[in-house]
N, C-alpha and C. Protein backbone atom coordinates (compact mmCIF):
# COMPACT_ATOMS: atom_id res chain seq x y z
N UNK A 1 20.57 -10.76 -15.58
CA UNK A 1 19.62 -10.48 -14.52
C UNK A 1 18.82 -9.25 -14.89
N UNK A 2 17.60 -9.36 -15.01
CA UNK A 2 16.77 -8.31 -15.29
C UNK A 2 16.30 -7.37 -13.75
N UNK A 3 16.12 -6.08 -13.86
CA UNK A 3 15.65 -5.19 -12.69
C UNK A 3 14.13 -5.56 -13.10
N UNK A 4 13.62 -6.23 -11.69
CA UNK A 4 11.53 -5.82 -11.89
C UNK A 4 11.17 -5.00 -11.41
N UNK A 5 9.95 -4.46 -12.08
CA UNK A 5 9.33 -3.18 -11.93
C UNK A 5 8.33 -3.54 -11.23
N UNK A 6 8.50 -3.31 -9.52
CA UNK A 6 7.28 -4.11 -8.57
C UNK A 6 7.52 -3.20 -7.49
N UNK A 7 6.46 -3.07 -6.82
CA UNK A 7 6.80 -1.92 -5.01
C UNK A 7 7.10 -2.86 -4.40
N UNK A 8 8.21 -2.68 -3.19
CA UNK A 8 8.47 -3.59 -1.89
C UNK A 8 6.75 -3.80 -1.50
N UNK A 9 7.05 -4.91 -0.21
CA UNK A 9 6.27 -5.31 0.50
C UNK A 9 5.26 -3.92 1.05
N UNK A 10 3.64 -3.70 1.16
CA UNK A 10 2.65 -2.92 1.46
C UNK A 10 3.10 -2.72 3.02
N UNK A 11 3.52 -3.89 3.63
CA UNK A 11 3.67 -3.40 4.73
C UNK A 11 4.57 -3.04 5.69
N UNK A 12 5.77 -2.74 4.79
CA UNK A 12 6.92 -1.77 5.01
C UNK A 12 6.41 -0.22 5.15
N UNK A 13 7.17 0.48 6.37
CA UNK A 13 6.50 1.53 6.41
C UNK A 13 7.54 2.28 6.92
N UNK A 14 8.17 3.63 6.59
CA UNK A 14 9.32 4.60 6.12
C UNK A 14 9.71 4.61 8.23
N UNK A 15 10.73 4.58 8.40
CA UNK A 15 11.40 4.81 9.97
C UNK A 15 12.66 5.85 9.80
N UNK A 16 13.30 6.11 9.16
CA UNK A 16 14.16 7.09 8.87
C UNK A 16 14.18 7.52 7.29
N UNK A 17 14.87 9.20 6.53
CA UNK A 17 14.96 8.95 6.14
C UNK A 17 15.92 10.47 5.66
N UNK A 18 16.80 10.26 4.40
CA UNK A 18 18.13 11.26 4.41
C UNK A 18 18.10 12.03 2.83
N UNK A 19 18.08 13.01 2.97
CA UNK A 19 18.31 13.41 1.59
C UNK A 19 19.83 13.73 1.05
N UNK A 20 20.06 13.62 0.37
CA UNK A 20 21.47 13.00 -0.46
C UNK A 20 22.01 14.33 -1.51
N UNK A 21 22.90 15.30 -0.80
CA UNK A 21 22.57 16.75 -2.04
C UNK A 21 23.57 16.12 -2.54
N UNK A 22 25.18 15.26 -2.82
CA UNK A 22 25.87 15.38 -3.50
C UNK A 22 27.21 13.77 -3.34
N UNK A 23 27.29 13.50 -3.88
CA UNK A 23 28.68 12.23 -3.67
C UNK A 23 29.32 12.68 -2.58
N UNK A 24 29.67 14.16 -1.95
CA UNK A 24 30.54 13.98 -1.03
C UNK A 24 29.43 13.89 0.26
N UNK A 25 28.68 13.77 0.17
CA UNK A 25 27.49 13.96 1.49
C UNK A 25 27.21 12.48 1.71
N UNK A 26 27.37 11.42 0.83
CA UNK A 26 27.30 9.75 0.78
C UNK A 26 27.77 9.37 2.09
N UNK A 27 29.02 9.56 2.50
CA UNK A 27 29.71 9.02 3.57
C UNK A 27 28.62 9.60 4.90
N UNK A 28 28.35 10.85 5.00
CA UNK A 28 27.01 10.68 5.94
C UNK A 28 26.33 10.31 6.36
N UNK A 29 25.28 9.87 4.71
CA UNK A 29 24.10 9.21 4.89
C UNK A 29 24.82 8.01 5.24
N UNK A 30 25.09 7.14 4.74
CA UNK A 30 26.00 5.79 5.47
C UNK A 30 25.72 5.67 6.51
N UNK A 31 26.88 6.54 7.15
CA UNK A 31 26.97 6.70 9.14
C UNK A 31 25.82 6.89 9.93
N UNK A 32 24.53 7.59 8.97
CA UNK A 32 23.76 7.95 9.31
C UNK A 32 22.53 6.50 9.44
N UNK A 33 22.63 6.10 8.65
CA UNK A 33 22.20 4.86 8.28
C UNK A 33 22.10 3.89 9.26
N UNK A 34 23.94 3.54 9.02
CA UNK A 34 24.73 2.41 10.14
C UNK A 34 24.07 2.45 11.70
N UNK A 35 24.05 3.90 12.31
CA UNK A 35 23.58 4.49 13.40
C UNK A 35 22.22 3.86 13.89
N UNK A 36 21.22 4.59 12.52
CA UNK A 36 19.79 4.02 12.93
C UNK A 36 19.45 2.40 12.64
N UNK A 37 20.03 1.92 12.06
CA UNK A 37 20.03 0.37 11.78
C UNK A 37 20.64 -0.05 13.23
N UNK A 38 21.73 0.68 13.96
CA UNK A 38 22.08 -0.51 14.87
C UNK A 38 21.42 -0.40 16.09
N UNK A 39 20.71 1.45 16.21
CA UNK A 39 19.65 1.85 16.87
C UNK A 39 18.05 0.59 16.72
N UNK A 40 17.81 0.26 15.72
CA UNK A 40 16.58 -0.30 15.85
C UNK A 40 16.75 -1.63 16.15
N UNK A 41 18.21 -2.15 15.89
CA UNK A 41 18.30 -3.28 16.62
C UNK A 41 18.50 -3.46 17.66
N UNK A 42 18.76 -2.50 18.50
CA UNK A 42 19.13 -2.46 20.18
C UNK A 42 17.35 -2.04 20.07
N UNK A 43 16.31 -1.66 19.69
CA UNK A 43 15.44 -1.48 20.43
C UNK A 43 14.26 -2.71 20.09
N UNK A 44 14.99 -3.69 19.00
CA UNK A 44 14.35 -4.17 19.40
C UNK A 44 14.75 -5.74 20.31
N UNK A 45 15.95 -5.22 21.14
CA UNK A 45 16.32 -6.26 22.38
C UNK A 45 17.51 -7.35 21.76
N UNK A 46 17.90 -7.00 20.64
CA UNK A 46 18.71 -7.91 20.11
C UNK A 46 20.11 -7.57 19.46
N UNK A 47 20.99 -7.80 19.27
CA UNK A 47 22.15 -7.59 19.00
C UNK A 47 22.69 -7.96 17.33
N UNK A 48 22.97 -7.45 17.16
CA UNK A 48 23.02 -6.93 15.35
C UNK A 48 23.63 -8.05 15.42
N UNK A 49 23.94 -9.13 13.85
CA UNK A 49 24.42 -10.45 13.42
C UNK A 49 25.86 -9.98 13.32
N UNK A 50 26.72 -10.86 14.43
CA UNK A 50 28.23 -10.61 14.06
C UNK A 50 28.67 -9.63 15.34
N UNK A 51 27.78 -8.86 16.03
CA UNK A 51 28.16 -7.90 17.07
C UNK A 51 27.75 -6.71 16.19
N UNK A 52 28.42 -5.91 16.95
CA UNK A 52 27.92 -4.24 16.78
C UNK A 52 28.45 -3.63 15.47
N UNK A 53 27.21 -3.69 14.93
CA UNK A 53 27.03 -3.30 12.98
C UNK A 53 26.41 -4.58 12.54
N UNK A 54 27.20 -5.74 13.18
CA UNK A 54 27.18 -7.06 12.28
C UNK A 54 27.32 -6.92 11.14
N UNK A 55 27.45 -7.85 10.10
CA UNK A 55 27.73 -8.52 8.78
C UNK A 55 26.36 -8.31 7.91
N UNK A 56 25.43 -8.40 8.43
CA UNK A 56 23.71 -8.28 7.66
C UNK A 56 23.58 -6.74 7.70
N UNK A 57 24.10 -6.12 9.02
CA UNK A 57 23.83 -4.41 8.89
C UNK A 57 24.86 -4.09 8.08
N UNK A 58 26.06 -4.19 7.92
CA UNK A 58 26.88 -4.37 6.79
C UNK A 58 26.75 -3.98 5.29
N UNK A 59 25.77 -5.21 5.01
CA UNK A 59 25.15 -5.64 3.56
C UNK A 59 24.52 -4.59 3.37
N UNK A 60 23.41 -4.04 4.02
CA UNK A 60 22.07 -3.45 4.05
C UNK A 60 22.87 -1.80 3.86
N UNK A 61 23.49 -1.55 4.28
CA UNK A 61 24.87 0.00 4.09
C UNK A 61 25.11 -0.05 3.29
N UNK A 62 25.71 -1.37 2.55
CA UNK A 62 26.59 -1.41 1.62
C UNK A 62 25.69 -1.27 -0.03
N UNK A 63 24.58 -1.52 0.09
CA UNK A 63 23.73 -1.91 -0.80
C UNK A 63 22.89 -0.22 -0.92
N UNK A 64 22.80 0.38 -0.06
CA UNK A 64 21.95 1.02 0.24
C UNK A 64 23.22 2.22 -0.41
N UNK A 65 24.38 2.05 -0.36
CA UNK A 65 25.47 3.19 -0.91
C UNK A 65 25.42 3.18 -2.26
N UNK A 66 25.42 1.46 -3.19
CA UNK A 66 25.68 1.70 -3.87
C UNK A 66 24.34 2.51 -5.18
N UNK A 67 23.30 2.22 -4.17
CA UNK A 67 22.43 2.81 -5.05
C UNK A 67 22.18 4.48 -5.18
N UNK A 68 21.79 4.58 -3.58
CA UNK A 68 22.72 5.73 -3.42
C UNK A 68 23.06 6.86 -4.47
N UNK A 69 24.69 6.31 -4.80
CA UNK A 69 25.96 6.62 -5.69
C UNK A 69 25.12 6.88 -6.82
N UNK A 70 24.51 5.60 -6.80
CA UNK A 70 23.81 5.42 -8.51
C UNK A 70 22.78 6.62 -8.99
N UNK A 71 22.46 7.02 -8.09
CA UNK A 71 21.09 7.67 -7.75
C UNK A 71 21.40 9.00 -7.97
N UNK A 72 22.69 9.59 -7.42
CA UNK A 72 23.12 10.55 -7.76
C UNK A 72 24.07 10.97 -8.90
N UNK A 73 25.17 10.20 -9.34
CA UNK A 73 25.50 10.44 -10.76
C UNK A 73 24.54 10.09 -11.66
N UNK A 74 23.48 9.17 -12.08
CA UNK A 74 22.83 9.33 -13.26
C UNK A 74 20.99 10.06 -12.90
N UNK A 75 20.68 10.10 -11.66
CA UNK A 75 19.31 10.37 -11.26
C UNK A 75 19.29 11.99 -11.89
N UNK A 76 17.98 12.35 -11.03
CA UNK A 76 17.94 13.82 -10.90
C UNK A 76 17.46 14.45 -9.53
N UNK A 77 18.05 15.63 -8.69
CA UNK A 77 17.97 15.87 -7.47
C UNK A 77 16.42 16.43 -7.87
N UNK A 78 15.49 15.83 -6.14
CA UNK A 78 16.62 15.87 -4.90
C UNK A 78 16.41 14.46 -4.93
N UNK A 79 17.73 13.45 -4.22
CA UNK A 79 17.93 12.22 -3.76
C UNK A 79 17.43 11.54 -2.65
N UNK A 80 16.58 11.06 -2.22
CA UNK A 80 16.32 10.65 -1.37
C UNK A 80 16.53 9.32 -0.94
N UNK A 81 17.20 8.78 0.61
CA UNK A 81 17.44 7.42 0.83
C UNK A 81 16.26 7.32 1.93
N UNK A 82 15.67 6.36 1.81
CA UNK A 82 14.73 5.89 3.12
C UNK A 82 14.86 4.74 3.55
N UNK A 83 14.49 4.15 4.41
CA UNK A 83 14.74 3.08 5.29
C UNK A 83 13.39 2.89 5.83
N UNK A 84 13.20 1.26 5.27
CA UNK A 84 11.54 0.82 5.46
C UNK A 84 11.70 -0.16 6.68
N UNK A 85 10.61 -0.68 7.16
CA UNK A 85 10.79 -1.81 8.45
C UNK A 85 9.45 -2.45 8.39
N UNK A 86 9.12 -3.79 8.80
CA UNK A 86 8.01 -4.02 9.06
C UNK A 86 8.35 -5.31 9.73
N UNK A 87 8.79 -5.35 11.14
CA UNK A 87 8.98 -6.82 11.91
C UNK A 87 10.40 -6.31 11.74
N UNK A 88 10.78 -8.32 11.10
CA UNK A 88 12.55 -8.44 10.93
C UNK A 88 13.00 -8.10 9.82
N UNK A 89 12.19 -7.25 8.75
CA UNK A 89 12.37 -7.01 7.34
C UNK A 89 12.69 -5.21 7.56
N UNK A 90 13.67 -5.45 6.71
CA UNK A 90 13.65 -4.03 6.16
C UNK A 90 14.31 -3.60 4.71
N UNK A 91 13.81 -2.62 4.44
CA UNK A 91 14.17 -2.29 3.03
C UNK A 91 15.10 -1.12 2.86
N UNK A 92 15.68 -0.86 2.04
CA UNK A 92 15.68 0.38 1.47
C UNK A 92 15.46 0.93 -0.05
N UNK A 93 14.89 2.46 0.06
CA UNK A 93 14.36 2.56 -1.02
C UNK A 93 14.73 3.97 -1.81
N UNK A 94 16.07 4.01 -2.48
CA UNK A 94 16.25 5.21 -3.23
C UNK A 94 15.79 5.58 -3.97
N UNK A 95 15.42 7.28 -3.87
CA UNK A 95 14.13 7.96 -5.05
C UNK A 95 14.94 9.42 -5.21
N UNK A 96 15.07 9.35 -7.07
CA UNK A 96 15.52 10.30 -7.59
C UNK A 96 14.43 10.98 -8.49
N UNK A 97 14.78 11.85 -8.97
CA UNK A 97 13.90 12.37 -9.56
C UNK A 97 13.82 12.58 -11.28
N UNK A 98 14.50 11.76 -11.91
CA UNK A 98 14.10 11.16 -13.25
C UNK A 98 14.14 9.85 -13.55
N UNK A 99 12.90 9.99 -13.84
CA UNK A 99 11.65 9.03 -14.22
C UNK A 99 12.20 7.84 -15.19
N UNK A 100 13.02 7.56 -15.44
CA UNK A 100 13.51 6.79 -17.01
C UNK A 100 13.55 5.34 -15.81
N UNK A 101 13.89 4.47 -16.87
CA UNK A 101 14.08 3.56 -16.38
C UNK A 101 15.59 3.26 -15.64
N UNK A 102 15.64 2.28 -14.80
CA UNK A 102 17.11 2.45 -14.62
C UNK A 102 18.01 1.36 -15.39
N UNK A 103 19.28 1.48 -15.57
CA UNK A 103 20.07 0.51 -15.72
C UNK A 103 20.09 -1.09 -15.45
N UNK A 104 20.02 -1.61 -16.98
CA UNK A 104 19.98 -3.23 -16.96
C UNK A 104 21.19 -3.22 -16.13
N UNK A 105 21.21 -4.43 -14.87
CA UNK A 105 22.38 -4.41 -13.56
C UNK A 105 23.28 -5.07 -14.32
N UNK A 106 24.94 -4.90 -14.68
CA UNK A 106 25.75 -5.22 -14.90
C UNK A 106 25.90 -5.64 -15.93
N UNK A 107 25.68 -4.87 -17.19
CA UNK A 107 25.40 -4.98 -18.54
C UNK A 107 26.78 -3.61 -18.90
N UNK A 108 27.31 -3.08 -18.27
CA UNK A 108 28.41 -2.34 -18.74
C UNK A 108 29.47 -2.63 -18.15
N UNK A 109 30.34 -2.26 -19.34
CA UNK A 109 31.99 -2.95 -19.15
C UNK A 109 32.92 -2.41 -18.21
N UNK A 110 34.14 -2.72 -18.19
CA UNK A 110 34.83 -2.39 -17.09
C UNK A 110 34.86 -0.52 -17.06
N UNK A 111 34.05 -0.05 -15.86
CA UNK A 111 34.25 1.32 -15.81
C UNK A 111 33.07 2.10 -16.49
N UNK A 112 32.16 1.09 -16.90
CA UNK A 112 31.05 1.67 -17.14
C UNK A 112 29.79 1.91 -16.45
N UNK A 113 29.61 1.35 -14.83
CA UNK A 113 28.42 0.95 -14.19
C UNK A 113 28.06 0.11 -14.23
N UNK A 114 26.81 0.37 -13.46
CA UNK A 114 25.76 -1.02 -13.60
C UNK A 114 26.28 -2.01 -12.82
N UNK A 115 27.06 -2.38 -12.46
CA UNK A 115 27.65 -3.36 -11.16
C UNK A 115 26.75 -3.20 -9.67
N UNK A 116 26.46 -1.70 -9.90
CA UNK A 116 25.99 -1.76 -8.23
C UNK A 116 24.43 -2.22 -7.90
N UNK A 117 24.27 -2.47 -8.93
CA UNK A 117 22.65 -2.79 -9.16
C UNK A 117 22.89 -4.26 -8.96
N UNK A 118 23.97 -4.77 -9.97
CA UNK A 118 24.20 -6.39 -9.46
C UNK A 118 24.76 -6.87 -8.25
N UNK A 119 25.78 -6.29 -7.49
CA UNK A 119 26.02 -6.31 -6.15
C UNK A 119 24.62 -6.52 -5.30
N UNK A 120 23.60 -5.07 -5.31
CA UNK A 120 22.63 -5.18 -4.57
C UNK A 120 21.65 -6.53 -4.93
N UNK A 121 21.40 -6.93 -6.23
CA UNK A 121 20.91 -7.94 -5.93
C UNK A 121 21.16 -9.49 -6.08
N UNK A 122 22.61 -9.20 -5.28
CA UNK A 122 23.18 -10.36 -4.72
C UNK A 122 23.07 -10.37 -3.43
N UNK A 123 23.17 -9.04 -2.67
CA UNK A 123 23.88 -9.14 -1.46
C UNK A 123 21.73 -9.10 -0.25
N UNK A 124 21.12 -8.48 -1.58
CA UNK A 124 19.82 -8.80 -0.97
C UNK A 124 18.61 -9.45 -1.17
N UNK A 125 17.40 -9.71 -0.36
CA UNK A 125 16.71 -10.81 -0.40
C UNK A 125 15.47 -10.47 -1.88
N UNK A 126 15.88 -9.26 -2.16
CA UNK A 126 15.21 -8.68 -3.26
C UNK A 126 15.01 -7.16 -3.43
N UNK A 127 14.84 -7.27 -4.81
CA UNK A 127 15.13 -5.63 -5.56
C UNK A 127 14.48 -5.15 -6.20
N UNK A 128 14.07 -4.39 -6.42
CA UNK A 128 13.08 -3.71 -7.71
C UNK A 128 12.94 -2.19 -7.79
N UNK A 129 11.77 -1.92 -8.63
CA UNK A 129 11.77 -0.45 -9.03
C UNK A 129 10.53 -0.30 -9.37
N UNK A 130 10.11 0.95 -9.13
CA UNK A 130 8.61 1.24 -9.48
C UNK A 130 9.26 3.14 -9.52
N UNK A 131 8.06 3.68 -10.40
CA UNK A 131 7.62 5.51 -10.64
C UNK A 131 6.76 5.46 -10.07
N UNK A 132 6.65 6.49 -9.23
CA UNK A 132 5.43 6.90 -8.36
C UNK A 132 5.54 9.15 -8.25
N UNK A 133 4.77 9.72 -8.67
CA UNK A 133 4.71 10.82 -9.10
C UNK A 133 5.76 11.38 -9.19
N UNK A 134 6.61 11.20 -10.52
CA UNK A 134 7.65 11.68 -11.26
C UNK A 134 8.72 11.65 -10.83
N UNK A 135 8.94 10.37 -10.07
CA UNK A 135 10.12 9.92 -9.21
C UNK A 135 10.32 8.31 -9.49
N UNK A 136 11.37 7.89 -9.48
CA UNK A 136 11.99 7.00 -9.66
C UNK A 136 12.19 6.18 -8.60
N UNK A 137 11.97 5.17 -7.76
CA UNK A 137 12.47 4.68 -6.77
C UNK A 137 13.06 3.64 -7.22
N UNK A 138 14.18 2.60 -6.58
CA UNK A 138 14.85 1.41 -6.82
C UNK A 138 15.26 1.32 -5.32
N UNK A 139 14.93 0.06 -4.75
CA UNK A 139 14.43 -0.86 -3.41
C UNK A 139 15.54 -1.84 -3.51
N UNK A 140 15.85 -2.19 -2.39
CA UNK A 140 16.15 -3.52 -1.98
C UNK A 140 15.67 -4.01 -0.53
N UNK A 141 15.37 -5.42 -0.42
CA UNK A 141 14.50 -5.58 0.64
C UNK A 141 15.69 -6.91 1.71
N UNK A 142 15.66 -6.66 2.71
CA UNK A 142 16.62 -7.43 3.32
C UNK A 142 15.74 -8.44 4.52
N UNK A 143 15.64 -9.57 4.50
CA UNK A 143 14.89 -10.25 5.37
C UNK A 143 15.61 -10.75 6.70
């Protein structure tokens, strides 16, 4: 599976968003996450898939950690997680601050990485990566 180098959807547009100083601050952003995800689904009149979190807000945490993670052992600070929306879509979009490319997803062996890149684009409706002034972002988009 190759990572493409493409921006989410134009008309996703940023609704929260967390800066990430260190691995032990992860479990935060998460909660922090979980919170406003189940916040925008109560506002917008509907009840998260599965009940409260549901199974899709779930995914979208879970995906959104592991990049996250990723973002901070090999990136460069500061880390940023954001959370895009536009309708029933939303994204998320981690931005570190070196520029390289990232990791072919699940091309290293046991204990080497790269898994969480393949997780995310299993668990979402799509993924990618684009540089935008000396920052790195890598997206996943959840429909």
């Amino acid at each position: 599976m190759t990572l493409v180098e493409a921006l989410p959807e134009a008309t996703l547009t940023e609704v929260a968003a967390w800066t990430v100083r260190d691995l032990d601050h992860v479990s935060d952003v998460r909660a922090g996450l979980q919170e406003t995800l189940v916040a925008l689904t109560a506002a917008a009149g509907a009840d998260p898939p599965g009940g409260a979190g549901g199974p899709a807000l779930d995914r979208i945490v879970l995906v959104a950690s592991e990049l996250v993670t990723n973002a901070v052992r090999y990136g460069s600070q500061p880390v940023t997680l954001r959370l895009l929306q536009h309708g029933a879509t939303l994204a998320v979009d981690v931005v570190d601050h070196r520029p390289d490319l990232p990791p072919v997803p699940g091309t290293g062996g046991s204990g080497e990485g790269g898994l969480g890149l393949l997780l995310a684009a299993r668990a979402a409706a799509g993924i990618g990566w684009f540089r935008s002034q000396g920052a790195k972002h890598v997206w996943a988009q959840f429909a």
